[in-house]
Protein backbone atom coordinates (compact mmCIF):
# COMPACT_ATOMS: atom_id res chain seq x y z
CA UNK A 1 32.06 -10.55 -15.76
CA UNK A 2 32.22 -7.41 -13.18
CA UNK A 3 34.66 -4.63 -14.51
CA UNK A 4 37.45 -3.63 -11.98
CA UNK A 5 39.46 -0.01 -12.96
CA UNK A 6 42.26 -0.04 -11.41
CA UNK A 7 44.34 3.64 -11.17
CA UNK A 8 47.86 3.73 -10.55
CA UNK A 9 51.08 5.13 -11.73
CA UNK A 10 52.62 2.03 -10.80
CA UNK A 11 53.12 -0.45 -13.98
CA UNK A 12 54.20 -3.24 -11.69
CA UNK A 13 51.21 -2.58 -9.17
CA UNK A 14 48.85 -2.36 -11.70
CA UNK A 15 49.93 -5.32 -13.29
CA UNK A 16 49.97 -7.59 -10.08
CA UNK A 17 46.34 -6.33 -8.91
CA UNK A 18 45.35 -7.13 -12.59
CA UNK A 19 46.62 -10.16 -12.54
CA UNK A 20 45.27 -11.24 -9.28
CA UNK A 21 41.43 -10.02 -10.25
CA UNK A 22 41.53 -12.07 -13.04
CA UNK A 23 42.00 -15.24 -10.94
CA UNK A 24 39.38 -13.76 -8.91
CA UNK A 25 36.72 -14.01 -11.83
CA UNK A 26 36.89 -10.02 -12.58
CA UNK A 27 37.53 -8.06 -15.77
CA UNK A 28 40.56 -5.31 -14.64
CA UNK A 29 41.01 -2.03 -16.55
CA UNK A 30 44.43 -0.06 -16.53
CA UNK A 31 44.68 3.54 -16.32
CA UNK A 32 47.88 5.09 -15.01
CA UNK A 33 46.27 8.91 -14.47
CA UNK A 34 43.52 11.39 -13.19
CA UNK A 35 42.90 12.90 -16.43
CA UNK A 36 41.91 9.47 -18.38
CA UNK A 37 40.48 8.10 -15.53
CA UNK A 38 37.04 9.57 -15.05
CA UNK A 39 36.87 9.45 -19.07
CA UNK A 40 37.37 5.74 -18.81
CA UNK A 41 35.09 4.85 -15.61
CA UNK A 42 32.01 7.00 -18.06
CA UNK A 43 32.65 4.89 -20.54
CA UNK A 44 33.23 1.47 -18.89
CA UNK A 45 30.87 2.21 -16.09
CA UNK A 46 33.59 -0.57 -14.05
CA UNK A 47 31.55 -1.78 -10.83
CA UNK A 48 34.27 -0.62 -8.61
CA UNK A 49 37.58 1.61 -8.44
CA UNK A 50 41.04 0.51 -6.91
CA UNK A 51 42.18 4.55 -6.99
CA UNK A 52 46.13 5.40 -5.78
CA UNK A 53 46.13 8.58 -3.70
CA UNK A 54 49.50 9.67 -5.07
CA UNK A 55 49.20 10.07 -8.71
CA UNK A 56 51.44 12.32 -11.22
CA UNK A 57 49.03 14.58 -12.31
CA UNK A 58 47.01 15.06 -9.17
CA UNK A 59 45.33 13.75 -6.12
CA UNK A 60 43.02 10.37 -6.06
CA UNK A 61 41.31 12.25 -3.33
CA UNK A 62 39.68 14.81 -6.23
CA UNK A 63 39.29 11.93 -8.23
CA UNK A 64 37.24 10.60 -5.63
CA UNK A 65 34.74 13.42 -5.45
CA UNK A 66 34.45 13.74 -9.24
CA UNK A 67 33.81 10.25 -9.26
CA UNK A 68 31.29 10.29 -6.51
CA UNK A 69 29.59 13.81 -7.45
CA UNK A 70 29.15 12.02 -11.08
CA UNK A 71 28.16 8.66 -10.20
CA UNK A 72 27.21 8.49 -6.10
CA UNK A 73 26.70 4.95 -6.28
CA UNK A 74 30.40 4.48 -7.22
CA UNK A 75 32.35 1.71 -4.93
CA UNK A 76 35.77 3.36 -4.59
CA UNK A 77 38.66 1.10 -2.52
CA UNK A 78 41.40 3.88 -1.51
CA UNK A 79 44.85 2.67 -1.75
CA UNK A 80 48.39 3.98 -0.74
CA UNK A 81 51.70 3.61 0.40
CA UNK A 82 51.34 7.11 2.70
CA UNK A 83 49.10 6.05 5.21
CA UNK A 84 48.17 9.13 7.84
CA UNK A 85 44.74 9.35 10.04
CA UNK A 86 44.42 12.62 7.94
CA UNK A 87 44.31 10.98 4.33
CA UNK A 88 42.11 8.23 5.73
CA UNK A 89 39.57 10.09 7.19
CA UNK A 90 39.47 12.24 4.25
CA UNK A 91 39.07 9.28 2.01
CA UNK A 92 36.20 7.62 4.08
CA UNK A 93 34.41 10.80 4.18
CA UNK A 94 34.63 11.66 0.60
CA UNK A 95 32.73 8.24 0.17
CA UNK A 96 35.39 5.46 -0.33
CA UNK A 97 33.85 2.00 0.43
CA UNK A 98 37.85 0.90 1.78
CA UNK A 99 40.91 2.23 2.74
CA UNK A 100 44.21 -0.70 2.08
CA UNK A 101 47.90 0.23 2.55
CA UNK A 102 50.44 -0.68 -0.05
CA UNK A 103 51.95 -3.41 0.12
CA UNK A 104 48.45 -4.46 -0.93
CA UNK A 105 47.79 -7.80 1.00
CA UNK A 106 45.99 -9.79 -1.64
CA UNK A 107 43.74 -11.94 0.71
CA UNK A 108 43.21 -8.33 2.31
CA UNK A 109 41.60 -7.13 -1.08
CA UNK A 110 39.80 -9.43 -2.43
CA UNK A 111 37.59 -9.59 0.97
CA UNK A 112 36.99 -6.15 0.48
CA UNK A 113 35.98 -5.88 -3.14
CA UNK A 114 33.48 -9.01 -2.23
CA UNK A 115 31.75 -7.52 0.60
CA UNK A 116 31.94 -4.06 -1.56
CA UNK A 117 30.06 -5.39 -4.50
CA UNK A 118 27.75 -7.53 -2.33
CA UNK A 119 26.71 -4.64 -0.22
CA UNK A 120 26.03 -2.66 -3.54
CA UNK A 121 23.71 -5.57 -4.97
CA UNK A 122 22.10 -5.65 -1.55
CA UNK A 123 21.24 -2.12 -1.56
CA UNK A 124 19.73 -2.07 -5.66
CA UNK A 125 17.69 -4.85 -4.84
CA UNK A 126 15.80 -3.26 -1.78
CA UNK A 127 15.44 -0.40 -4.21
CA UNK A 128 14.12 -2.20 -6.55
CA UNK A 129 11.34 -3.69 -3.92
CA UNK A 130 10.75 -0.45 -3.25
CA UNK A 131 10.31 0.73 -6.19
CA UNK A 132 7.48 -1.69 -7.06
CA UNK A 133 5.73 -1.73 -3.34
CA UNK A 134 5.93 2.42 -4.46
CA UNK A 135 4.14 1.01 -7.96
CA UNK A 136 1.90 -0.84 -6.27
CA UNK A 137 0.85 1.30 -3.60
CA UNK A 138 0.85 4.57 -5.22
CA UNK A 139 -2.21 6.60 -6.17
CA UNK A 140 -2.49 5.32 -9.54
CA UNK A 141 -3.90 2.40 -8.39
CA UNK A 142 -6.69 3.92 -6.31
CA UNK A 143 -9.17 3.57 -9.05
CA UNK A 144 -12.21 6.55 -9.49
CA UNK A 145 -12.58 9.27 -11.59
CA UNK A 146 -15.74 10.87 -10.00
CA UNK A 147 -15.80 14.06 -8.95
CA UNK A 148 -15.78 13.29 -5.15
CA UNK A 149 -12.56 10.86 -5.46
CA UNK A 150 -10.72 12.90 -7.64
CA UNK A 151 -11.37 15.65 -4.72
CA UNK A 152 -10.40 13.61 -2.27
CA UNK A 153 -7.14 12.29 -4.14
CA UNK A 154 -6.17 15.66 -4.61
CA UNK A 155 -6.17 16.31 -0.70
CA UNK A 156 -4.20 13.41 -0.08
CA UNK A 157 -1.89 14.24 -2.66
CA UNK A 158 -1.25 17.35 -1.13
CA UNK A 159 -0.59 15.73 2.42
CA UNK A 160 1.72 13.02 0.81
CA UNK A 161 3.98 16.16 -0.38
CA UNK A 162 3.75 17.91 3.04
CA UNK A 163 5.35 17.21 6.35
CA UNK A 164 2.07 16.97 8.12
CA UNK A 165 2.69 14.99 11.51
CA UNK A 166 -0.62 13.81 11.59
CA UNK A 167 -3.71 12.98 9.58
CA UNK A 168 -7.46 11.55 9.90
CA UNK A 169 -9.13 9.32 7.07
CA UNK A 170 -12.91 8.65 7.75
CA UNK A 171 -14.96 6.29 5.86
CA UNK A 172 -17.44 3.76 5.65
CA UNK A 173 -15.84 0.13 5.94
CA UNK A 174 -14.67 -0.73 2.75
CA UNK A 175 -14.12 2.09 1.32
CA UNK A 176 -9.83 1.96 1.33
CA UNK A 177 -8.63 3.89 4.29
CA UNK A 178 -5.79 1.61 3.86
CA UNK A 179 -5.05 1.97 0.07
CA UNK A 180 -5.42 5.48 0.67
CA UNK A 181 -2.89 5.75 4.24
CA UNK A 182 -0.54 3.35 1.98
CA UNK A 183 -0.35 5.82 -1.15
CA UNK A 184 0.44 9.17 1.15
CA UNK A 185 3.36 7.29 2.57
CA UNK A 186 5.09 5.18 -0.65
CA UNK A 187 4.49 8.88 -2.13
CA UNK A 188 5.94 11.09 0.29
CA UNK A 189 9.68 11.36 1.59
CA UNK A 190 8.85 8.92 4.15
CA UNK A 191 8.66 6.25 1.40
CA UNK A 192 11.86 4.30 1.69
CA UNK A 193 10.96 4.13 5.78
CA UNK A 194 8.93 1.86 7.00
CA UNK A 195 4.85 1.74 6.69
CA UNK A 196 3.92 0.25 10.06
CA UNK A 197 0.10 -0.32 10.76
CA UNK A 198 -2.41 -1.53 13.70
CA UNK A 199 -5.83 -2.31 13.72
CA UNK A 200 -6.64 -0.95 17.39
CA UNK A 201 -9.92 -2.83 17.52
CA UNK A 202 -8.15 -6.53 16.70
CA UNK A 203 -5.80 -6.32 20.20
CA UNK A 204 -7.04 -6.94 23.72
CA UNK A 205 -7.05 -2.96 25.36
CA UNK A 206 -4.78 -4.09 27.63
CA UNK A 207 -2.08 -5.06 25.15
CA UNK A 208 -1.95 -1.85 22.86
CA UNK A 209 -0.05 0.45 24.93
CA UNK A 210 2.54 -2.29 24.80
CA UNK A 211 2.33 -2.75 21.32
CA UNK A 212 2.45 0.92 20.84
CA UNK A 213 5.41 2.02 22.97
CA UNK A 214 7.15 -1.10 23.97
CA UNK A 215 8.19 -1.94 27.38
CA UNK A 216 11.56 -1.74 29.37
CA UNK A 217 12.87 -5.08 31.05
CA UNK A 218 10.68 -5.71 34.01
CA UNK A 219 7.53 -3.48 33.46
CA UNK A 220 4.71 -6.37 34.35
CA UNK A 221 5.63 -9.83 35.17
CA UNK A 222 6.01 -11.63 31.49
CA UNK A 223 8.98 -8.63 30.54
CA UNK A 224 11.58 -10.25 30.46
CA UNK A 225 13.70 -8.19 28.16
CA UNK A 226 13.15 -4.82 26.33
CA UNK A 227 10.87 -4.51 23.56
CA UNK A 228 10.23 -2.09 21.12
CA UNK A 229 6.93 -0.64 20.50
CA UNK A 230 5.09 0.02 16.64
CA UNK A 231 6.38 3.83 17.12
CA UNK A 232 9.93 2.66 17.14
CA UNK A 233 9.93 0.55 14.36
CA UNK A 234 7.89 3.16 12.29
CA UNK A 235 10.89 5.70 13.46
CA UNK A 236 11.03 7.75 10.20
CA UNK A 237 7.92 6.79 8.70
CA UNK A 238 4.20 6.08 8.66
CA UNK A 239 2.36 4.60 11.89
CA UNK A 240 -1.22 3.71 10.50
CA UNK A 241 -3.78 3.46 13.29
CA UNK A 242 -6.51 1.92 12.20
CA UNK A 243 -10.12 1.91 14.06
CA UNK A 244 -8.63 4.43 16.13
CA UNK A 245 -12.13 5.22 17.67
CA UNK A 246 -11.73 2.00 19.01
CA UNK A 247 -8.75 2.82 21.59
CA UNK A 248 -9.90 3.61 24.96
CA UNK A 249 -9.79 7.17 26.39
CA UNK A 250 -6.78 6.57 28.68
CA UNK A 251 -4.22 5.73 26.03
CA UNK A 252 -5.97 8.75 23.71
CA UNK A 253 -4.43 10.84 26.61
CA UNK A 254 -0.84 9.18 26.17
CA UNK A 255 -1.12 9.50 22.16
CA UNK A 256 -1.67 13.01 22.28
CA UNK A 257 0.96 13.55 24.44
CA UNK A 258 3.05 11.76 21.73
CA UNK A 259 1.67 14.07 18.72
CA UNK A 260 1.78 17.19 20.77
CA UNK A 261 5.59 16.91 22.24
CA UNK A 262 6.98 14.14 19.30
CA UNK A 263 8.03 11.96 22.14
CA UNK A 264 6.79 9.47 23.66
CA UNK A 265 7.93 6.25 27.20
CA UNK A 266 7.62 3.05 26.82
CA UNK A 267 5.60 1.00 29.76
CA UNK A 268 7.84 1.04 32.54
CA UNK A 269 10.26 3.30 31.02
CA UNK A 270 11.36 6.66 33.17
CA UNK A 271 13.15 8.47 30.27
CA UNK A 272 11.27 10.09 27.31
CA UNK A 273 12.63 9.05 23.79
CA UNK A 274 11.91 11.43 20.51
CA UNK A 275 10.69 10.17 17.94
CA UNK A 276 9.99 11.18 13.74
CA UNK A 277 6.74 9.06 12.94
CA UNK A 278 4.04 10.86 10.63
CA UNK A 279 0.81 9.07 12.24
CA UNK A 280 -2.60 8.66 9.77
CA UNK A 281 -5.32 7.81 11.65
CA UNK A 282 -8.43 5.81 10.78
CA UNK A 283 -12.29 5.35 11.46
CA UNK A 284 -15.31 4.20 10.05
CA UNK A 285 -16.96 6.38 12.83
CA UNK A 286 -17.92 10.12 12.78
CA UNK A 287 -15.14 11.08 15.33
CA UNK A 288 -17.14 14.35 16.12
CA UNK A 289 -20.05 13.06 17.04
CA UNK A 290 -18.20 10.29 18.98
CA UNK A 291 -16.23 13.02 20.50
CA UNK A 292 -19.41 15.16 21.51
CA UNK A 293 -21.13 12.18 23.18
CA UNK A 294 -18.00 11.32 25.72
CA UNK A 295 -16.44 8.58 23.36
CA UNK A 296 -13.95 9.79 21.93
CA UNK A 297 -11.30 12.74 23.13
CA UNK A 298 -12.31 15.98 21.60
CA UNK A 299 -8.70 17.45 21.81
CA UNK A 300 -7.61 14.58 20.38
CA UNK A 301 -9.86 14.88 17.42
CA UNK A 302 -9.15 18.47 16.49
CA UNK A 303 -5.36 17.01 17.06
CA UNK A 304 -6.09 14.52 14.23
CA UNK A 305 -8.17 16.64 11.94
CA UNK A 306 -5.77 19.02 11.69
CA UNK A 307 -6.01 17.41 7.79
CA UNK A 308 -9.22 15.06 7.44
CA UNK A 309 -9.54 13.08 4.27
CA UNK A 310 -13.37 12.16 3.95
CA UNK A 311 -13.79 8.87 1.94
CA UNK A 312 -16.61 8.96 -0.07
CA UNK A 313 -18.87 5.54 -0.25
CA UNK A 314 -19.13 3.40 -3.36
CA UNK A 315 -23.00 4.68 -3.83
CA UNK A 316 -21.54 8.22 -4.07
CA UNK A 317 -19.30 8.14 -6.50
CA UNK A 318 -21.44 7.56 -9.45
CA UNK A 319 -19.61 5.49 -12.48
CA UNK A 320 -16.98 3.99 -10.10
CA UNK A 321 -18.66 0.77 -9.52
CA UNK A 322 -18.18 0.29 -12.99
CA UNK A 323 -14.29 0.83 -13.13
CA UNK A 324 -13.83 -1.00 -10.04
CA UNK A 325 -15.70 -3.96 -11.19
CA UNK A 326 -14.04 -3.69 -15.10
CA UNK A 327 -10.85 -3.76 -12.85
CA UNK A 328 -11.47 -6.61 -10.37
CA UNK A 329 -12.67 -8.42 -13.84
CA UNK A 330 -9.01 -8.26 -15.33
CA UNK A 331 -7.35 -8.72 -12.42
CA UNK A 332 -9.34 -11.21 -10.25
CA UNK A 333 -10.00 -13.19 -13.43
CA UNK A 334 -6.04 -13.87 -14.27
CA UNK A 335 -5.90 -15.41 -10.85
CA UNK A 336 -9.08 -17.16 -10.55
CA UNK A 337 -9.91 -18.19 -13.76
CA UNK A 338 -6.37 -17.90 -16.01
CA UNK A 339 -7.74 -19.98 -19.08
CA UNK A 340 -11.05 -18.08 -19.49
CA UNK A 341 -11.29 -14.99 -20.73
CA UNK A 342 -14.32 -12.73 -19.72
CA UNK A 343 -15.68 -10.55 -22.15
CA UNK A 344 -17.61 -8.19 -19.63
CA UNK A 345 -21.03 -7.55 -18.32
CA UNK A 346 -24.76 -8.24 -19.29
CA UNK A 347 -26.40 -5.33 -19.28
CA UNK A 348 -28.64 -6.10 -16.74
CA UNK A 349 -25.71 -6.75 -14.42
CA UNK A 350 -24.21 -3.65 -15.45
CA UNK A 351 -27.69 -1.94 -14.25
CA UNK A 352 -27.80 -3.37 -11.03
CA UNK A 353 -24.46 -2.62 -10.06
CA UNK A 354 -25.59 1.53 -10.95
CA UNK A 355 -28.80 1.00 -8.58
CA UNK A 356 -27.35 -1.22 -5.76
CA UNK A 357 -26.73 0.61 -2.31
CA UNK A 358 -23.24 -1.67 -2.01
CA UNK A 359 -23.35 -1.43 1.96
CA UNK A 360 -20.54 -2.92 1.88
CA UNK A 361 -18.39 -0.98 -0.52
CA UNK A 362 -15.47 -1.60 -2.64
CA UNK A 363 -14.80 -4.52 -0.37
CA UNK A 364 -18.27 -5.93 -0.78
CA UNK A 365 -18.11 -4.94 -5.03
CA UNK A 366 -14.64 -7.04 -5.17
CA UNK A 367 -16.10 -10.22 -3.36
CA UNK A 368 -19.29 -10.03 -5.60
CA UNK A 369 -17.06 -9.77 -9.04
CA UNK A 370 -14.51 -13.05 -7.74
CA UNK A 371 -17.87 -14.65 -6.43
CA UNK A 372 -19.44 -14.46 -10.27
CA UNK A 373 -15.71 -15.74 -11.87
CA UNK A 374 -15.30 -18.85 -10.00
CA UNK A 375 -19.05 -19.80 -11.14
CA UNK A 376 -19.96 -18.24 -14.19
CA UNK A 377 -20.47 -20.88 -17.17
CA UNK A 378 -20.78 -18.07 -20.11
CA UNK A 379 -18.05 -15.85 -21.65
CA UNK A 380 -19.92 -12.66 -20.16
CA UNK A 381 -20.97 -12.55 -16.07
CA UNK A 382 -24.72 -12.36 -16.19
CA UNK A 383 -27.40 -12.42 -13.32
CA UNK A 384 -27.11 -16.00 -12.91
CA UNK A 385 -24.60 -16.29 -10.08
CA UNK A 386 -24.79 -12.36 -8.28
CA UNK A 387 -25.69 -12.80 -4.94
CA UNK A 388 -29.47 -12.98 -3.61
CA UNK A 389 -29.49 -9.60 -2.07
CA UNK A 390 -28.52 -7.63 -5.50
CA UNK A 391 -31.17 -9.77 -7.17
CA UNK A 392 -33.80 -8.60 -4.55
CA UNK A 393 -34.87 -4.94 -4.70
CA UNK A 394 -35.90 -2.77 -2.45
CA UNK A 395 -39.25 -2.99 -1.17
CA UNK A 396 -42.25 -1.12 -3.59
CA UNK A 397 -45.97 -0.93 -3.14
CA UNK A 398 -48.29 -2.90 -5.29
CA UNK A 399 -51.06 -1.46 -7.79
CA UNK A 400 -54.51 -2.98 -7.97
CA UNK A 401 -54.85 -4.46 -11.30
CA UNK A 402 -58.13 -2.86 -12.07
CA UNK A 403 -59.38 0.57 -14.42
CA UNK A 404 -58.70 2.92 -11.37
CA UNK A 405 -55.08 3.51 -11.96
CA UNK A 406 -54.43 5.53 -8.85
CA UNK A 407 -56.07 3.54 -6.59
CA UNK A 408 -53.15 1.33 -4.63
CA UNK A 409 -53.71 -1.15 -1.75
CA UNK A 410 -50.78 -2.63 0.62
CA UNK A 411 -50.28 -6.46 1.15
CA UNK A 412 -51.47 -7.38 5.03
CA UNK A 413 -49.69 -9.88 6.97
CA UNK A 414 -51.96 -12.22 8.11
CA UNK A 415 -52.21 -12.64 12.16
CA UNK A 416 -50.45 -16.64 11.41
CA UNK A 417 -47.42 -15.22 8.92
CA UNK A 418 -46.98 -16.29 5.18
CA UNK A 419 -44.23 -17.46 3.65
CA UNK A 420 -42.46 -14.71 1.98
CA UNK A 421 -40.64 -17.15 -0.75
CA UNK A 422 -44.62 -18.61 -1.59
CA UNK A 423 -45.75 -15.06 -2.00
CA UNK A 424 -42.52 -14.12 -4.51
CA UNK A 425 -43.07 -17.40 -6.23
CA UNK A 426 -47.07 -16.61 -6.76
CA UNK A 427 -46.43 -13.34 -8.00
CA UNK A 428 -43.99 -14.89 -10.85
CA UNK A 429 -46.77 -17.46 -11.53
CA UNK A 430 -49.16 -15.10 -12.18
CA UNK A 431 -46.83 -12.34 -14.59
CA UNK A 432 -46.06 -15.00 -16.64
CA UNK A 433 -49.96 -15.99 -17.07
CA UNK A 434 -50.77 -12.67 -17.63
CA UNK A 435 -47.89 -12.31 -19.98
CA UNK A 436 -48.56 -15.24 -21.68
CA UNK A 437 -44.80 -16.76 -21.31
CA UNK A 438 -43.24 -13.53 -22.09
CA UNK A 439 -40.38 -13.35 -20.19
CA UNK A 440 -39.46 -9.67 -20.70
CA UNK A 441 -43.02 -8.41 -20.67
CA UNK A 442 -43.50 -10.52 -17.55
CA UNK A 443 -39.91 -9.18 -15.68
CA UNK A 444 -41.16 -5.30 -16.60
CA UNK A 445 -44.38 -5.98 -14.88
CA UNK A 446 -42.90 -7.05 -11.57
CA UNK A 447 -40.19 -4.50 -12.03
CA UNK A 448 -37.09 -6.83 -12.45
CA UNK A 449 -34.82 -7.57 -15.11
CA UNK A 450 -35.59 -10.26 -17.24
CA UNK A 451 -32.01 -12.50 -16.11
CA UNK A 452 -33.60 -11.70 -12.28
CA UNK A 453 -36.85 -13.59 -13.79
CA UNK A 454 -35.48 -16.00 -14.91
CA UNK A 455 -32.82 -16.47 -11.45
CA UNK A 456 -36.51 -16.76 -10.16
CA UNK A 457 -38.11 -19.18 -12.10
CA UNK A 458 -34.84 -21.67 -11.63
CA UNK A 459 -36.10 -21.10 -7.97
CA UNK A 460 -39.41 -22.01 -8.58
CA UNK A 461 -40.95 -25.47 -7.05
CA UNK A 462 -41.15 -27.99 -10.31
């Protein structure tokens, strides 16, 4: 039951708005002064005040701002039989939620505590969302401990704390530019604003100026009404532009204006409107080099780079694939597979995930480890289900089997082709002659793991 403190000199007042909250489903407290009053809300911690103005032993406006200073959260309904514009403005700007003349009109009241209390529950639970999208997004979940993302999370740290207007992440696809754009704003002061993003190479060209800036009634034939534009509904936040390199070199002209001046038009629009957007910017392409060869606006790069956060690629950053994959494991598997529980990874999994190039990145390391969950049949992921191109390495020469140990010779294609598969499949054939059945002797001779042996000899034609 919600706790109502009701202060007032009054006996009879207090004892009608008492009476009248408890046929409204509330619990009402009693105090008659200032000086017990702020003892009593500590200590009751009441979910909202009904506060006289004219007390004995002081003001309710002081009480007020004790109240408030203390506990800002506090929903405070002023009440009084000396109403002037004065006191009233007073009251609303020392933060009471209401302002009700005596004679209290009961109907009057109990409206206002309702919408009070409901506006207070609506504003804890969007801070509790954002609280956890903060969790969820915040660098603490950007997993790495190698020297080169521990450098780069310390850059972006630094940004997320600063005002920076701008920023550039580059980075292979895959990599995170948008884990990374996401934990600089749910980090910085920008977080409770919104975190508005495009991907400028998904939308037709013609479209993302529109998208952008929005468009005043009229502009082109389908405007029928105003619209607002990404920048707009970013206002106070974090515009992510993803694949920026893809945006043609017109509208990099009209986005510079916008980061140079902090104000931008929208399409059809003759006034210019100011705007407080912090804008991270994203490419898997080398922006200088794209800039140097015509395709991308050079003034608009050194704009951007102002701060440039290099993501480093999955082959780079040594252990990593291992934490990332451990990770995906735990948390992949509770969604996947909820009533098995993985134990880990073979060991020869373990080493091909250290000597694979991963192309595609984190990205490509996540589909692999949900790929093995849904089909692995043992308690620990082995080689049995990893993809075809991790099983495959990278192309070697082959050694003459004969006494000359440095002597080598390379395979030559003959003028009609061969089948690559027949060749693979011969040269399993023949290790395991030579090796007499011994799978692990046989797997170190062709330079494989013995679970990639025996992925092959599943293969093989019975």
């Amino acid at each position: 039951m919600k706790k109502i403190l009701i202060v007032d000199d009054e006996k009879m007042i207090r004892w009608t708005l008492s009476q009248a909250l408890k046929s409204w489903g509330y619990m009402p407290i009693e105090i008659a002064t200032i000086s017990d009053a702020l003892e009593t809300y500590a200590n009751e911690m009441p979910q909202a005040v009904l506060l006289d103005i004219d007390l004995p032993d002081g003001s309710g406006l002081d009480l007020l701002r004790d109240i408030k200073r203390e506990h800002p959260e506090a929903i405070v309904i002023m009440i009084t039989g000396n109403v002037r514009v004065e006191t009233t403005i007073s009251a609303l700007r020392g933060g009471a939620y209401d302002f009700i003349s005596k004679p209290v009109h009961l109907e009057e009241l109990k409206v206002s505590i309702r919408n009070a209390l409901e506006a207070h529950e609506l504003r804890q639970e969007v801070k509790q969302i954002r609280r956890e999208r903060s969790s969820k997004f915040s660098f603490d979940q950007i997993i790495g401990d190698s020297p080169k993302m521990l450098q780069m999370l310390s850059l972006a740290k630094k940004v997320a704390e600063s005002e920076v207007g701008s920023v550039l992440l580059q980075g292979e696809s895959g990599t995170g530019k948008d884990l990374v754009a996401k934990a600089i704003h749910y980090t910085s002061r920008r977080a409770d604003k919104p975190f508005v993003a495009i991907n400028c190479a998904a939308i037709p060209s013609n479209l993302v100026e529109s998208e952008l800036f929005g468009y005043e009634r009229g502009a082109f034939t389908d405007a029928k009404s105003r619209k607002e534009g990404l920048f707009e509904q970013a206002e106070g936040g974090t515009l992510l532009l993803d694949e920026i390199g893809e945006m043609e070199l017109g509208l990099q002209a009209k986005l510079l204006r916008v980061l140079e001046e902090g104000v931008f038009r929208r399409v059809g629009g003759l006034k210019d409107i100011p705007l407080d957007v912090r804008v991270i910017a994203a490419s898997n392409r080398d922006l200088k080099s794209e800039s140097m060869e015509g395709r991308f606006r050079l003034d608009l790069y050194y704009r951007l780079s102002v701060i440039q956060i290099d993501i480093p690629p999955l082959r780079e950053r040594d252990d990593d694939v291992l934490l990332l994959a451990k990770y995906y494991l735990e948390t992949l598997g509770e969604r996947v597979r909820p009533t098995k529980k993985f134990q880990g990874f073979s060991p020869e999994v373990i080493q091909i995930f250290r000597q694979y190039e991963w192309a595609g990145n984190v990205r490509e390391l996540r589909n692999v480890v949900e790929r093995c969950l849904i089909l692995e049949d043992e308690n620990t992921i082995t080689t049995n289900y990893l993809p075809h191109n991790l099983l495959t390495p990278p192309g070697r020469s082959f050694v003459e089997n004969t006494h000359d140990e440095d002597k080598e010779f390379s395979l030559t294609l003959p003028k009609d082709g061969i089948s690559l598969e027949e060749v693979e499949d011969s040269l399993v054939h023949q290790a395991i002659e030579q090796c007499h059945g011994n799978q692990t002797h046989a797997a170190r001779l062709l330079g494989i793991t013995r679970d990639q042996l025996r992925y092959r000899l599943k293969k093989l034609p019975v």
